[in-house]
Structure formats: C-alpha cells, structure tokens
Protein backbone atom coordinates (compact mmCIF):
# COMPACT_ATOMS: atom_id res chain seq x y z
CA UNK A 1 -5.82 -152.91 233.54
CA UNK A 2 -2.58 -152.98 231.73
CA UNK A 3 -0.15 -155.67 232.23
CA UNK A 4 2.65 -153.01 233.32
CA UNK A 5 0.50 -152.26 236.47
CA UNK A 6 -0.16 -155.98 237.04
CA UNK A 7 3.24 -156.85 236.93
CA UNK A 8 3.08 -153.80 239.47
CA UNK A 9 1.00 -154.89 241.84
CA UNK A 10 2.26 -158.39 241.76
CA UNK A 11 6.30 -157.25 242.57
CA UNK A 12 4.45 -154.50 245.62
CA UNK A 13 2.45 -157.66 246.61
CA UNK A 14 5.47 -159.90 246.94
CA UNK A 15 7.51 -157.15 248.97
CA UNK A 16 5.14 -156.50 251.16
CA UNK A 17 4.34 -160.67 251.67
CA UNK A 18 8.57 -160.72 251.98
CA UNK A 19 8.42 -157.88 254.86
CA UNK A 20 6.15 -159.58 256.75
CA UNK A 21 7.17 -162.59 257.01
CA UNK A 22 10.95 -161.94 257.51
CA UNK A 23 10.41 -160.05 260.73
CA UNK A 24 8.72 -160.92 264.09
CA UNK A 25 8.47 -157.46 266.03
CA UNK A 26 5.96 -154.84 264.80
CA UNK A 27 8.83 -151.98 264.70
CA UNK A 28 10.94 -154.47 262.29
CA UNK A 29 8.00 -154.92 260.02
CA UNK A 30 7.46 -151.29 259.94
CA UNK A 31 10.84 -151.00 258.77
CA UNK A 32 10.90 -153.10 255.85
CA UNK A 33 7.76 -151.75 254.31
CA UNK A 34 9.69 -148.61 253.60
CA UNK A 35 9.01 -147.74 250.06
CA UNK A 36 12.72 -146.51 249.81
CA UNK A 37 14.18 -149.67 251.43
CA UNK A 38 11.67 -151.95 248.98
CA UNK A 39 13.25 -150.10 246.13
CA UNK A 40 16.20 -149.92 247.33
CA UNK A 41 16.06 -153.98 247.63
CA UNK A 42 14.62 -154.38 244.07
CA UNK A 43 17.65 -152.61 242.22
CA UNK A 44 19.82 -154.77 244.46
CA UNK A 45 17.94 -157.84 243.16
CA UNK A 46 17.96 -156.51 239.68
CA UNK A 47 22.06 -155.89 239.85
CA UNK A 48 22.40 -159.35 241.63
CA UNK A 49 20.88 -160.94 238.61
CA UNK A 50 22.30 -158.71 235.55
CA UNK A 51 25.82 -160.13 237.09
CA UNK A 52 24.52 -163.70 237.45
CA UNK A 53 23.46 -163.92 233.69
CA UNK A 54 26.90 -161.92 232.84
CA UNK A 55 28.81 -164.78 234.72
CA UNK A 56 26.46 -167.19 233.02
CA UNK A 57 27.35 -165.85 229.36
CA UNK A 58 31.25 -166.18 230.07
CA UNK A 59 30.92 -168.97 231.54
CA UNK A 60 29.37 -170.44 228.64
CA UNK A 61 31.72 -168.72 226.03
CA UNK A 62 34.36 -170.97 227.71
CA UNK A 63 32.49 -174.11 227.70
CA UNK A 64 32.20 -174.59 231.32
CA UNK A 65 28.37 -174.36 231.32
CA UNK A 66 25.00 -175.72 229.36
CA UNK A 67 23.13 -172.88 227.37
CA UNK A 68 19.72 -173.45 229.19
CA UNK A 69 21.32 -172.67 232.21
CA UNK A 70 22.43 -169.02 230.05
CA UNK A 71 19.12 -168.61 228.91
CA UNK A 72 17.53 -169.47 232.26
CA UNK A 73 19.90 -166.56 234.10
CA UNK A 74 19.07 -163.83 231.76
CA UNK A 75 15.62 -164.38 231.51
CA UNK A 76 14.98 -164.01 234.93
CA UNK A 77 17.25 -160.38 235.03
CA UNK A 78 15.01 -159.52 232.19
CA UNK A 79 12.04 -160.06 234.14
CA UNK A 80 13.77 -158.53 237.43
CA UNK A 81 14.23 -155.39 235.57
CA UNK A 82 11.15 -155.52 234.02
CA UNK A 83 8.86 -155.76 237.27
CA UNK A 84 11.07 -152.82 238.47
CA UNK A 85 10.19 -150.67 235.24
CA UNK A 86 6.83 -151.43 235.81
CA UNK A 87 6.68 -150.41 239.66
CA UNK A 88 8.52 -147.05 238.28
CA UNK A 89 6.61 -146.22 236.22
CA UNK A 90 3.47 -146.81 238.25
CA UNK A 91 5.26 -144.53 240.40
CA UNK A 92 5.43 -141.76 238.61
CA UNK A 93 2.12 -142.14 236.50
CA UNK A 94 0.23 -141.74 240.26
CA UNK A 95 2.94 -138.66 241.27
CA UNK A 96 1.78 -136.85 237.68
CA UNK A 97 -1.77 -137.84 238.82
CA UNK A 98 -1.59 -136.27 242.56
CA UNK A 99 0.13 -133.13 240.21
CA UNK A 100 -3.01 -132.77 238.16
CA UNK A 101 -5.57 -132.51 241.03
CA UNK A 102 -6.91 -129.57 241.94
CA UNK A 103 -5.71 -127.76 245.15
C-alpha cells in the first residue's frame, strides 16, 4: 500500500473519530460524517494553517518571533495540505475505478 493512501486512511480515520465524538445525538453524528462537510472541514483546516505559517513568516521577518516556531507552522500546513492531496486523490483513483467496471 502506498503511503499516499495511508496518509488517506489515517486523515478519513481521524474525521470520522472527530464526528463521533463531537456529537451526542445519532442525527448529529449522521451529520458530520458527510463526506462534503469532512471536506469541506479539511480545506478549512488547510486555509487556517497556510495563514498561520504566513503570519508566522512576517512575524519573523520583523523579529518578533523564534524561527522554530516558523518552521514548526509551515510544516504542519505542509502536512495539512498534504493529507488533503492524498484523500483527493484517493478520491478520484476509486471514482476512475467505479468508471472502469463493467455495467
């Protein structure tokens, strides 16, 4: 198995984990293991971070914080993004698969 679709599973596994335990009525769990509203929620994430590490990197142009801390923040948008690749293109590798089978 390819890291891509680990990295996959892993981000689907911690949405699902996340929808479950943020809601106590059946209806409300329901809800939040929408695919759309899980992606929905992941690009938020991923924006939420690409402006943390851009605040980060001025920040740090003007002195006013460490470099690890720069470092730290854009690492973890790069690995936001890339667990959001990954569930893409899992995505649409199984949508060309359910193209291919016969009818």
């Amino acid at each position: 198995m390819s890291f891509e679709a680990l990295q996959a599973m892993k981000a689907y596994g911690q949405a699902v984990n996340t929808a479950k335990v943020g809601g106590a009525g059946g209806d409300e769990n329901a809800a939040k293991l929408d695919f759309g509203s899980m992606v929905k929620d992941a690009m938020q994430g991923v924006v939420a971070d690409t402006a943390s590490a851009e605040k980060m990197t001025v920040a740090a142009a003007t002195g006013k914080v460490d470099l690890i801390d720069v470092v730290s923040a854009v690492n973890e948008a790069e690995m936001t993004l890339e667990t959001v690749v990954a569930v893409r293109d899992q995505v649409i590798r199984a949508y060309q698969d359910i193209l291919r089978m016969p009818i």
